[in-house]
N, C-alpha and C. Protein backbone atom coordinates (compact mmCIF):
# COMPACT_ATOMS: atom_id res chain seq x y z
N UNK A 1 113.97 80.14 93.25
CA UNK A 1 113.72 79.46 94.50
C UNK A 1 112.23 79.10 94.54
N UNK A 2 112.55 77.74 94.68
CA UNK A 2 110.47 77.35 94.38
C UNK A 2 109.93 78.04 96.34
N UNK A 3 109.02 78.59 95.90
CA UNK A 3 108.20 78.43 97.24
C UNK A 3 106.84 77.80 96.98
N UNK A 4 105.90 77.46 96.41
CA UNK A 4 105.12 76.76 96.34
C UNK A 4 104.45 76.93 95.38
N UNK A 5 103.59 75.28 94.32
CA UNK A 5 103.54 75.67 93.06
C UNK A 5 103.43 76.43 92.44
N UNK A 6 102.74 77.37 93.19
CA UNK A 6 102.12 78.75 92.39
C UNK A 6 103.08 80.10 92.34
N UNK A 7 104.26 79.91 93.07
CA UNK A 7 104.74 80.36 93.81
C UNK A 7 106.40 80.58 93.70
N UNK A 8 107.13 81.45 92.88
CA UNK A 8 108.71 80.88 93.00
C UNK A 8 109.28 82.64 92.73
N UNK A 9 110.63 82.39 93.67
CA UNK A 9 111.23 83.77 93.91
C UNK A 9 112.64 83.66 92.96
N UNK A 10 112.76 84.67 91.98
CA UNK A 10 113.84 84.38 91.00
C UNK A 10 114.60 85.51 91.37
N UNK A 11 115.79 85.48 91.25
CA UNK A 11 117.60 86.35 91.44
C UNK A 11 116.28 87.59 90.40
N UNK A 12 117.09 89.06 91.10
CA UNK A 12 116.68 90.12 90.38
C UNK A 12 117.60 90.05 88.92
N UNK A 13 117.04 90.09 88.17
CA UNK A 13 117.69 90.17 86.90
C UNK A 13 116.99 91.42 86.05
N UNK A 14 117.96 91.67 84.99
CA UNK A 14 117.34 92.77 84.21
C UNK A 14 115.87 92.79 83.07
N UNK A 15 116.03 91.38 83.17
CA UNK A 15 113.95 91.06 82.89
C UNK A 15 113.09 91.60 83.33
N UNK A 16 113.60 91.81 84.74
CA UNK A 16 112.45 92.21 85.81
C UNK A 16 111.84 93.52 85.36
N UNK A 17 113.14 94.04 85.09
CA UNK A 17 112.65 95.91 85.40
C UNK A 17 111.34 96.80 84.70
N UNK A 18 110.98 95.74 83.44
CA UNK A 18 109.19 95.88 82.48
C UNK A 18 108.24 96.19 83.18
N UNK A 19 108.69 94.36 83.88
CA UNK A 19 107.43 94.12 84.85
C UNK A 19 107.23 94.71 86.21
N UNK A 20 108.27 95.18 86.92
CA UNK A 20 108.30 96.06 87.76
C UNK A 20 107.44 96.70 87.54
N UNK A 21 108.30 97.97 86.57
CA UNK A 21 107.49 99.14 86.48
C UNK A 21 106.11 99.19 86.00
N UNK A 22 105.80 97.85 85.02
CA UNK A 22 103.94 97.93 84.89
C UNK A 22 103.39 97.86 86.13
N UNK A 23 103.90 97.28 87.41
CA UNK A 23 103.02 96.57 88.60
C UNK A 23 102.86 98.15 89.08
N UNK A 24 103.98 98.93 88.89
CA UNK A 24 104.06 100.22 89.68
C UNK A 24 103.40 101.18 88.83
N UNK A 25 103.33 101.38 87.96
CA UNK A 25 102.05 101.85 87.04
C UNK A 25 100.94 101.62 87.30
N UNK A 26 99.97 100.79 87.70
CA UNK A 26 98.96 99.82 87.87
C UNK A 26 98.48 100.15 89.53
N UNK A 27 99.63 100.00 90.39
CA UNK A 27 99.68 100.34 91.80
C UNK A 27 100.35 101.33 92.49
N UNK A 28 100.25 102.68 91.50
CA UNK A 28 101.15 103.70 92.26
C UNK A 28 100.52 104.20 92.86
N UNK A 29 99.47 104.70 93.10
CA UNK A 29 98.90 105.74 94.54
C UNK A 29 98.37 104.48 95.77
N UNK A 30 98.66 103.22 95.46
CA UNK A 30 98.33 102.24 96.61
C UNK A 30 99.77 102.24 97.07
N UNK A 31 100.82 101.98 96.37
CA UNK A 31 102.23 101.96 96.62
C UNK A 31 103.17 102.67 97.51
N UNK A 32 102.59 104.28 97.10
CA UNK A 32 103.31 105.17 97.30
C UNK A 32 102.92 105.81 98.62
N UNK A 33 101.61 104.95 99.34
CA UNK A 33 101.56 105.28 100.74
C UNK A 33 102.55 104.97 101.90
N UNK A 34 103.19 104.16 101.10
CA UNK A 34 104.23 103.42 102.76
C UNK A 34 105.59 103.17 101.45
N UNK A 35 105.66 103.59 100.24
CA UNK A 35 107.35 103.27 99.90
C UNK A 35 107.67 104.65 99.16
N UNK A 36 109.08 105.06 99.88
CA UNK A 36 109.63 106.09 99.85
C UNK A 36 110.40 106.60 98.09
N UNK A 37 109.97 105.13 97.93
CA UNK A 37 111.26 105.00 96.10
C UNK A 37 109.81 105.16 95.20
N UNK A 38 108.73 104.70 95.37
CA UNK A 38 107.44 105.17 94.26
C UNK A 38 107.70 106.16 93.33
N UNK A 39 107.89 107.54 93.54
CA UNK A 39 107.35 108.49 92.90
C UNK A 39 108.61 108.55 91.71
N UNK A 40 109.61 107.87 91.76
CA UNK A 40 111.30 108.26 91.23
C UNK A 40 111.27 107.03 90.41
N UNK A 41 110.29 106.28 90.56
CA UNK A 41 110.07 105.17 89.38
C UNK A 41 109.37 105.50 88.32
N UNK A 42 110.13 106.11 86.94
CA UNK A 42 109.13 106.87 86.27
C UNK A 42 109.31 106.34 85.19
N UNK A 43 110.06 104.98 84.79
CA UNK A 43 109.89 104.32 83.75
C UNK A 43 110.93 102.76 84.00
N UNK A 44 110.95 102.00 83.18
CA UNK A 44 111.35 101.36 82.89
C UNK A 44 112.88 100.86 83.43
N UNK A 45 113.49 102.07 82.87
CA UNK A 45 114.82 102.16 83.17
C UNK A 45 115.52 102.69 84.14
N UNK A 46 114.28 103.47 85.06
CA UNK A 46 115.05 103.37 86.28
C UNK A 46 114.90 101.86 87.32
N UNK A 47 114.18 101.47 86.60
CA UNK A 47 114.19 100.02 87.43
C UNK A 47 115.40 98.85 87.15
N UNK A 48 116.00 99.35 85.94
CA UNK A 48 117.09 98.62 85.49
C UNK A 48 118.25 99.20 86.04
N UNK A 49 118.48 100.40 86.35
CA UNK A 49 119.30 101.18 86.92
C UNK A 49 119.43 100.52 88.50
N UNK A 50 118.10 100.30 88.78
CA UNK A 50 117.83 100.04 90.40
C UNK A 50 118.36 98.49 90.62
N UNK A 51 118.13 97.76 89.61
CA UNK A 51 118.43 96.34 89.90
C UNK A 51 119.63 95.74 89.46
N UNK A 52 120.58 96.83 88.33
CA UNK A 52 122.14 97.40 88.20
C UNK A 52 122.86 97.14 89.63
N UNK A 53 121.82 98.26 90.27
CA UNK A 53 122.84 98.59 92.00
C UNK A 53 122.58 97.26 93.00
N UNK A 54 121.30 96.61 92.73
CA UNK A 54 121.23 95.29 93.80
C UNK A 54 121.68 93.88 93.32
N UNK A 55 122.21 93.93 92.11
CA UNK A 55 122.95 92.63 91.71
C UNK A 55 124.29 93.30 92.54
N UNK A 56 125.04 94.58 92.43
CA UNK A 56 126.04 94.75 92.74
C UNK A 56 126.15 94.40 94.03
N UNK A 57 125.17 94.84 94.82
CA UNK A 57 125.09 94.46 96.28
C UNK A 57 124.96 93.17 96.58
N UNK A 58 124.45 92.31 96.04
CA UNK A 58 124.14 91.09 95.98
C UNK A 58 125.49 90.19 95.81
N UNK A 59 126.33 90.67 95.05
CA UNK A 59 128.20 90.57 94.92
C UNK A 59 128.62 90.92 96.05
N UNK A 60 128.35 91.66 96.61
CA UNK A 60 129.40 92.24 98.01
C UNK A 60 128.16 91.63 98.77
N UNK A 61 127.81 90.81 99.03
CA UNK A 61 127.28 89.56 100.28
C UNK A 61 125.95 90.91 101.17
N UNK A 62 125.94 91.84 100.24
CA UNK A 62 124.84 93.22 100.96
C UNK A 62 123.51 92.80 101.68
N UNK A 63 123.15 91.82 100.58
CA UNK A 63 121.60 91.67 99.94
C UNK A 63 121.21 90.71 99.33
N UNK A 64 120.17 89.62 99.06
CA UNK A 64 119.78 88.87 98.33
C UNK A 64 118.27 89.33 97.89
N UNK A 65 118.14 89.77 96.81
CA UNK A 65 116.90 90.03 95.80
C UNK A 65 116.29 89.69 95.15
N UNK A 66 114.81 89.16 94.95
CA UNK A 66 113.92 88.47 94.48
C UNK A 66 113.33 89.26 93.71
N UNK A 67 112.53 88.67 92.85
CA UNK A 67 111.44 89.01 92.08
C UNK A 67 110.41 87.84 92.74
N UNK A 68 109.07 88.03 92.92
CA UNK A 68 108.09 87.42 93.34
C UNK A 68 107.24 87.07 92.07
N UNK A 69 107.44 85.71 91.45
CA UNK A 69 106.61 85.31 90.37
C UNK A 69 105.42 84.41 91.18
N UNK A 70 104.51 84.51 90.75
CA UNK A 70 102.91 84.32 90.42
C UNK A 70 102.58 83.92 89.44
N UNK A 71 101.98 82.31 89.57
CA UNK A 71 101.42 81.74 88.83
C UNK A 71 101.96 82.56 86.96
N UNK A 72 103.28 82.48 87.07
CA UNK A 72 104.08 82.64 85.93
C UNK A 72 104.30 84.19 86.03
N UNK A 73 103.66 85.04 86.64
CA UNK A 73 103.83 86.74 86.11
C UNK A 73 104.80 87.36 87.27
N UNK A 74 105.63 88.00 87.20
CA UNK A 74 106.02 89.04 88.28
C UNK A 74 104.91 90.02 88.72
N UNK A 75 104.95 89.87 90.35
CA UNK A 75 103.88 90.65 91.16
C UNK A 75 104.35 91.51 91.92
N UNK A 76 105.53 91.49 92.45
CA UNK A 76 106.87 91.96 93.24
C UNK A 76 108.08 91.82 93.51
N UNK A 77 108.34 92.21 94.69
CA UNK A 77 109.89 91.68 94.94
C UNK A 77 110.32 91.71 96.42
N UNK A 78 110.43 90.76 96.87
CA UNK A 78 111.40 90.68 98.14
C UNK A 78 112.87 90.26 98.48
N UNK A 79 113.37 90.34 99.60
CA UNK A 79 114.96 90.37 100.01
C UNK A 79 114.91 90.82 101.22
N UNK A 80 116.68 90.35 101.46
CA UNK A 80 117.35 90.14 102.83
C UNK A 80 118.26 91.42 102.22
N UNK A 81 118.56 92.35 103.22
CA UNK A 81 118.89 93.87 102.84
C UNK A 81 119.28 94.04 104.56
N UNK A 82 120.66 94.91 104.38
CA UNK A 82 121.22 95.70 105.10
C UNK A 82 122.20 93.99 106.12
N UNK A 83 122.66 93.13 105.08
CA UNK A 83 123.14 91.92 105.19
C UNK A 83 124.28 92.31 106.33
N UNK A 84 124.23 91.96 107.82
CA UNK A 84 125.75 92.42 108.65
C UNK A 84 126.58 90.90 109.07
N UNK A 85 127.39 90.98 108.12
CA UNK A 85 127.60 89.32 108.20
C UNK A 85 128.16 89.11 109.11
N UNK A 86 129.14 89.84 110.48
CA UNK A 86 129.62 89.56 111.31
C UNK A 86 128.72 89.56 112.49
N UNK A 87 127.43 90.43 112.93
CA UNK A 87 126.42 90.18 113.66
C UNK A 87 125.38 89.36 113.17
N UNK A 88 124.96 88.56 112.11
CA UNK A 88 124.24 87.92 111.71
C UNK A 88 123.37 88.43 111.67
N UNK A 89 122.78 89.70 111.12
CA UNK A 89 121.48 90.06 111.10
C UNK A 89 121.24 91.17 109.82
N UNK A 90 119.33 90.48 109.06
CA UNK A 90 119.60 91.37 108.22
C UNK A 90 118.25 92.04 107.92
N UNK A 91 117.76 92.58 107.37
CA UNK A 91 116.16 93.18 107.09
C UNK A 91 115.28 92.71 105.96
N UNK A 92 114.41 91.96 106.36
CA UNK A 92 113.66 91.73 105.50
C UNK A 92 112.81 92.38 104.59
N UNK A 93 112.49 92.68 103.50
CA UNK A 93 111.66 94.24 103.08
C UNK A 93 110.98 93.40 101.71
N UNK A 94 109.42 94.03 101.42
CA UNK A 94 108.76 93.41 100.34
C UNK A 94 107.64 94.35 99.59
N UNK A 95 107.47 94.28 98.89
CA UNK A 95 106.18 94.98 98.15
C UNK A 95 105.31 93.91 97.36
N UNK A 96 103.89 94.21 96.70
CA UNK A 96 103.65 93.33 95.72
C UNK A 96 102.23 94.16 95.05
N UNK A 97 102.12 94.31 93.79
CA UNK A 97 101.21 94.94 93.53
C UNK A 97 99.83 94.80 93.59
N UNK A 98 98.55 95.58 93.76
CA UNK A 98 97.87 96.13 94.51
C UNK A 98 96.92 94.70 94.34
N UNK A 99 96.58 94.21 93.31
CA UNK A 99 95.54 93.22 92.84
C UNK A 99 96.16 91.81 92.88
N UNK A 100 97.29 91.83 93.60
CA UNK A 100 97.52 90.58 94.50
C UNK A 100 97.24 90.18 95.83
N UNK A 101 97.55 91.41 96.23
CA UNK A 101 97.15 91.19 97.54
C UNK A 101 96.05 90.04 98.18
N UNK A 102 96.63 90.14 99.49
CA UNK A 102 95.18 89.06 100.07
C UNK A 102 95.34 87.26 99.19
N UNK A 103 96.38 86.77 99.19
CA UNK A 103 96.68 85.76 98.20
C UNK A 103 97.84 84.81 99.03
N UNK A 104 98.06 85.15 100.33
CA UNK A 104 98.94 85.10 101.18
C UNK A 104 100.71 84.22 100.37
N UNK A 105 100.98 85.94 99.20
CA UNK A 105 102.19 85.18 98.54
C UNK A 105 103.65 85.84 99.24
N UNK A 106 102.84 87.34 99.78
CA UNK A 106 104.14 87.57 100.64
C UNK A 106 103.97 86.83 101.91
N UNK A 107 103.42 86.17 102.68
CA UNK A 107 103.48 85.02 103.74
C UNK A 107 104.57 83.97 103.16
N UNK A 108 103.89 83.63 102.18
CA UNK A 108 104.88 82.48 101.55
C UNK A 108 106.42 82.63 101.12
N UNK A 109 106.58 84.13 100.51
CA UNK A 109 107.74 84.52 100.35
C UNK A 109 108.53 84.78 101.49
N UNK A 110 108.05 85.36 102.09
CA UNK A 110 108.75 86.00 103.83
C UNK A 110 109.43 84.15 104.50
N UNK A 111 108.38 83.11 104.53
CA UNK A 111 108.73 82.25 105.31
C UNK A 111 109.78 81.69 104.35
N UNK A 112 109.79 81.29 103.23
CA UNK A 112 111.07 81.06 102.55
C UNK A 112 111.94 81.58 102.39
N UNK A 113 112.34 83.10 102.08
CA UNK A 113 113.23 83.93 102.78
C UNK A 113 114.07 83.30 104.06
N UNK A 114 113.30 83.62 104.98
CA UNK A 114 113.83 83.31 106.37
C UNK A 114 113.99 82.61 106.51
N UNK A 115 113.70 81.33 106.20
CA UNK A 115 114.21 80.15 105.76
C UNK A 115 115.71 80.02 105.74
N UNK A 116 116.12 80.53 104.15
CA UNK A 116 116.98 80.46 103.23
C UNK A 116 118.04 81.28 104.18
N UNK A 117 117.42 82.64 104.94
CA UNK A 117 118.40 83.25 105.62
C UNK A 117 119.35 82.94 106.83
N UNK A 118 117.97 81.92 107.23
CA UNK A 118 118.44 81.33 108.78
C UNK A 118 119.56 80.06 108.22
N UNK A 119 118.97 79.04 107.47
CA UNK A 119 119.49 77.70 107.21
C UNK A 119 121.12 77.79 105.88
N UNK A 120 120.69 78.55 105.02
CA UNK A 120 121.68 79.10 104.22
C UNK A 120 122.77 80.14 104.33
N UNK A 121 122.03 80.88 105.03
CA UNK A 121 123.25 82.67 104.88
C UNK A 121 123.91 82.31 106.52
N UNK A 122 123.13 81.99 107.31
CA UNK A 122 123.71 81.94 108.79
C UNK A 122 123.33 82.68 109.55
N UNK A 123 122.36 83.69 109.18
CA UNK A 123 121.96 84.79 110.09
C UNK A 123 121.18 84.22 111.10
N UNK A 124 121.16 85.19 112.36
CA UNK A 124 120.70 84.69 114.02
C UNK A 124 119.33 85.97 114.30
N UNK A 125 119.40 86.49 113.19
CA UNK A 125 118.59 87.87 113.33
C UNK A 125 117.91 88.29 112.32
N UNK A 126 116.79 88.24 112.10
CA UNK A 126 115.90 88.88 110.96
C UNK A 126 114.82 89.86 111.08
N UNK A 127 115.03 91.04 110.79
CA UNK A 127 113.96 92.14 111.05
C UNK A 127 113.69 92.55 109.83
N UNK A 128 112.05 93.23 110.16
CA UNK A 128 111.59 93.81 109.65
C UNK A 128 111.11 95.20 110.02
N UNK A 129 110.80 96.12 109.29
CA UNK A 129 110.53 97.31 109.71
C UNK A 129 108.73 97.52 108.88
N UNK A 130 108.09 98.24 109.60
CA UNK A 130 106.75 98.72 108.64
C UNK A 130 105.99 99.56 108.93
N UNK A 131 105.33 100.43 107.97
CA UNK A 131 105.13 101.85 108.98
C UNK A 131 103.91 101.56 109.68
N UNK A 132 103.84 102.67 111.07
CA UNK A 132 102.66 102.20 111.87
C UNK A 132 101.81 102.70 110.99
N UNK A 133 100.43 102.26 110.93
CA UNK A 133 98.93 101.91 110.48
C UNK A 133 98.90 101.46 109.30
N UNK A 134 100.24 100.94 108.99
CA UNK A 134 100.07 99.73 107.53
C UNK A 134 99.85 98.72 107.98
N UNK A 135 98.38 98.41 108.47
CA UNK A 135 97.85 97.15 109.06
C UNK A 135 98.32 96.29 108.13
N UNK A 136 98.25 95.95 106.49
CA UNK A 136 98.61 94.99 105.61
C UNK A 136 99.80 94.68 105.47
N UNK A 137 101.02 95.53 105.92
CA UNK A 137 102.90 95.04 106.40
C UNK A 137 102.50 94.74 107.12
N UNK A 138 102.25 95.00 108.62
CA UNK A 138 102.45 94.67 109.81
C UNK A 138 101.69 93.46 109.95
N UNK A 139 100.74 93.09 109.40
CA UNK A 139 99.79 91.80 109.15
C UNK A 139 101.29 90.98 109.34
N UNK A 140 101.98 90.81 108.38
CA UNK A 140 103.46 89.75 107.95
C UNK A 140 103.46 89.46 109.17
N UNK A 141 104.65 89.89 109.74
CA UNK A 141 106.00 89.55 110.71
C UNK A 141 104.25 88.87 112.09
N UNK A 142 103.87 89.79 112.24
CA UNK A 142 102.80 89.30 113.15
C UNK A 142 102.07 87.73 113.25
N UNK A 143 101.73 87.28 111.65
CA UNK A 143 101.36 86.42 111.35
C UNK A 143 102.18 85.25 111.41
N UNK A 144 103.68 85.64 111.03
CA UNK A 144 104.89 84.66 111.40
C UNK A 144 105.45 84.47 111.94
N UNK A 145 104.93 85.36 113.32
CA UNK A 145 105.67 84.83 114.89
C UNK A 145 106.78 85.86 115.47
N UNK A 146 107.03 87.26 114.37
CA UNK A 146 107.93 87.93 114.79
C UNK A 146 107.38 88.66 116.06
N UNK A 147 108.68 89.05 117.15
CA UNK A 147 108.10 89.53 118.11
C UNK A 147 108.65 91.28 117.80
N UNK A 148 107.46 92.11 118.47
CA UNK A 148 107.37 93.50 118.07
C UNK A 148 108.29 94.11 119.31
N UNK A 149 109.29 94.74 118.61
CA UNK A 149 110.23 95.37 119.52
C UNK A 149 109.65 96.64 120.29
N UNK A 150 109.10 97.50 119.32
CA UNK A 150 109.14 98.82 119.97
C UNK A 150 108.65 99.95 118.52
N UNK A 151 108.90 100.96 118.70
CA UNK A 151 108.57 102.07 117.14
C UNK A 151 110.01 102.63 117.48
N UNK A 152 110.38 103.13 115.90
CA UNK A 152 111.56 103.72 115.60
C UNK A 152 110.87 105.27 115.24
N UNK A 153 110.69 105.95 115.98
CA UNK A 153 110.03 107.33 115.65
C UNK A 153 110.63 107.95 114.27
N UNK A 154 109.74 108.32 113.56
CA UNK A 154 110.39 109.30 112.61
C UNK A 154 111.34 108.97 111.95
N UNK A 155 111.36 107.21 111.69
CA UNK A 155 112.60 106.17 111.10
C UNK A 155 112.31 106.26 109.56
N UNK A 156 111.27 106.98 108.97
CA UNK A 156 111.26 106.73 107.03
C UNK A 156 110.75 108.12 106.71
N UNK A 157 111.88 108.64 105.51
CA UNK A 157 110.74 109.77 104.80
C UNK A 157 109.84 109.48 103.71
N UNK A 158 108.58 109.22 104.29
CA UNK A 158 107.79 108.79 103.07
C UNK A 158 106.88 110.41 102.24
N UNK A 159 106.51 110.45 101.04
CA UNK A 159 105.93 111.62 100.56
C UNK A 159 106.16 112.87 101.41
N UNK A 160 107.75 113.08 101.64
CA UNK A 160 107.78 113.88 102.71
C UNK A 160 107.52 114.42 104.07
N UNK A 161 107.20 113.09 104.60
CA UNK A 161 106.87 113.30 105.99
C UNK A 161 107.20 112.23 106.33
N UNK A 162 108.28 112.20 107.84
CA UNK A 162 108.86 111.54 108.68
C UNK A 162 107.39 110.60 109.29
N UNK A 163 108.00 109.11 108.97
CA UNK A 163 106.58 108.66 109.73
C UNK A 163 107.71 107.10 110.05
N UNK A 164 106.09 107.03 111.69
CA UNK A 164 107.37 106.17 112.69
C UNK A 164 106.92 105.02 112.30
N UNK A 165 107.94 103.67 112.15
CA UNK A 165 108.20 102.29 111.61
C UNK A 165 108.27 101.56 112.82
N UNK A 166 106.99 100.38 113.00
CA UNK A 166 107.34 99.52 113.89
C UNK A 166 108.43 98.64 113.27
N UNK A 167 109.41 98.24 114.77
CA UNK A 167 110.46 97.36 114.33
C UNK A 167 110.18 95.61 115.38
N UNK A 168 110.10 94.64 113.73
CA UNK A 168 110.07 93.35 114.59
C UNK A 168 111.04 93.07 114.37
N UNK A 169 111.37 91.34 115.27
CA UNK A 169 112.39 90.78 115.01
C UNK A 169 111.92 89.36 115.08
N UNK A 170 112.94 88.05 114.26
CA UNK A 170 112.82 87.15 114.85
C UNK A 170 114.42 86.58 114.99
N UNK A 171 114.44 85.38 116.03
CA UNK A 171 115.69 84.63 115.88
C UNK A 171 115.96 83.39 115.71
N UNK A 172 116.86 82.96 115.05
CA UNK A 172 117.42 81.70 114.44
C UNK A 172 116.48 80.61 115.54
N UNK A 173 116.63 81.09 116.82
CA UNK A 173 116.47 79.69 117.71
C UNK A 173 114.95 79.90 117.70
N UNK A 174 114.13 81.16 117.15
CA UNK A 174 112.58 80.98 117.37
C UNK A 174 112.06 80.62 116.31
N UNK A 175 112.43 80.36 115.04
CA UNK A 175 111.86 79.99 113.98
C UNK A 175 111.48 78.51 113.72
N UNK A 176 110.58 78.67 113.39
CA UNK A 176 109.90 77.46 113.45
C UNK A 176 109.36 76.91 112.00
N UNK A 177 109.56 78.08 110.57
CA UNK A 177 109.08 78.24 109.31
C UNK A 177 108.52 76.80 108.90
């Protein structure tokens, strides 16, 4: 999926799972502050294992999964996750490793996403979740107009400790991408 020249989101495939795990090599103690799956990524092949289970999901209408290429390299990965096709609503969720950042490619990814989710899949509902004082998640949905619901207390176990996730939202009729 082109998002802009520099810029294109490809189906998770089993290519990915190298480059994954180098980005997570490279960015694991930046990573592993706000994502709960870091520490259980300990090579290669559990990333193939991992992207095994989201093609499957991706078959049963679950999920749609990206890899985030950069100016030719994989940097991350985003998707539409926890897909409820009869309420139209699904969760947006992203990472990207540490020395990308600030490059505004998850902006770019997020608005094509939602895009694709609103105009393609049919959904009326798109949230995101991000933990409070991850000023750099919460930067996203903020920057793209999502409106901030409320905190889900004690909604993620990250490095073993329950920590509370602001929850945004946006809807089909407020998007403006």
């Amino acid at each position: 999926m082109h998002v802009t020249p520099s810029i294109q989101l490809e189906p998770l495939d089993n290519k990915h799972a190298a480059p994954f795990f180098r980005i997570v090599e490279e960015s694991r103690a930046y990573l592993r502050e706000w994502l709960p799956w870091v520490d259980f990524m300990l090579s290669a092949d559990h990333f193939d294992l991992f992207i095994q289970g989201a093609k499957r999901r991706t078959e049963q209408k679950m999920e749609v999964s990206y890899a985030i290429v950069f100016e030719g390299e994989v940097v991350g990965r985003i998707g539409l996750f926890y897909i409820h096709e009869h309420n139209k609503i699904a969760s947006i969720g992203y990472w990207i490793g540490q020395q990308y950042q600030g490059k505004g490619i998850i902006t770019a990814s997020c608005k094509k996403l939602i895009t694709y989710g609103f105009n393609i899949l049919g959904l009326n509902r798109i949230e995101i979740k991000c933990g409070v004082g991850n000023s750099k998640s919460t930067a996203i949905p903020e920057r793209l107009g999502f409106t901030r619901e409320g905190i889900i207390r004690q909604g993620e176990l990250v490095n073993n400790e329950f920590i509370d996730l602001y929850l945004y939202s946006v809807l089909k009729e407020e998007w403006e991408g």
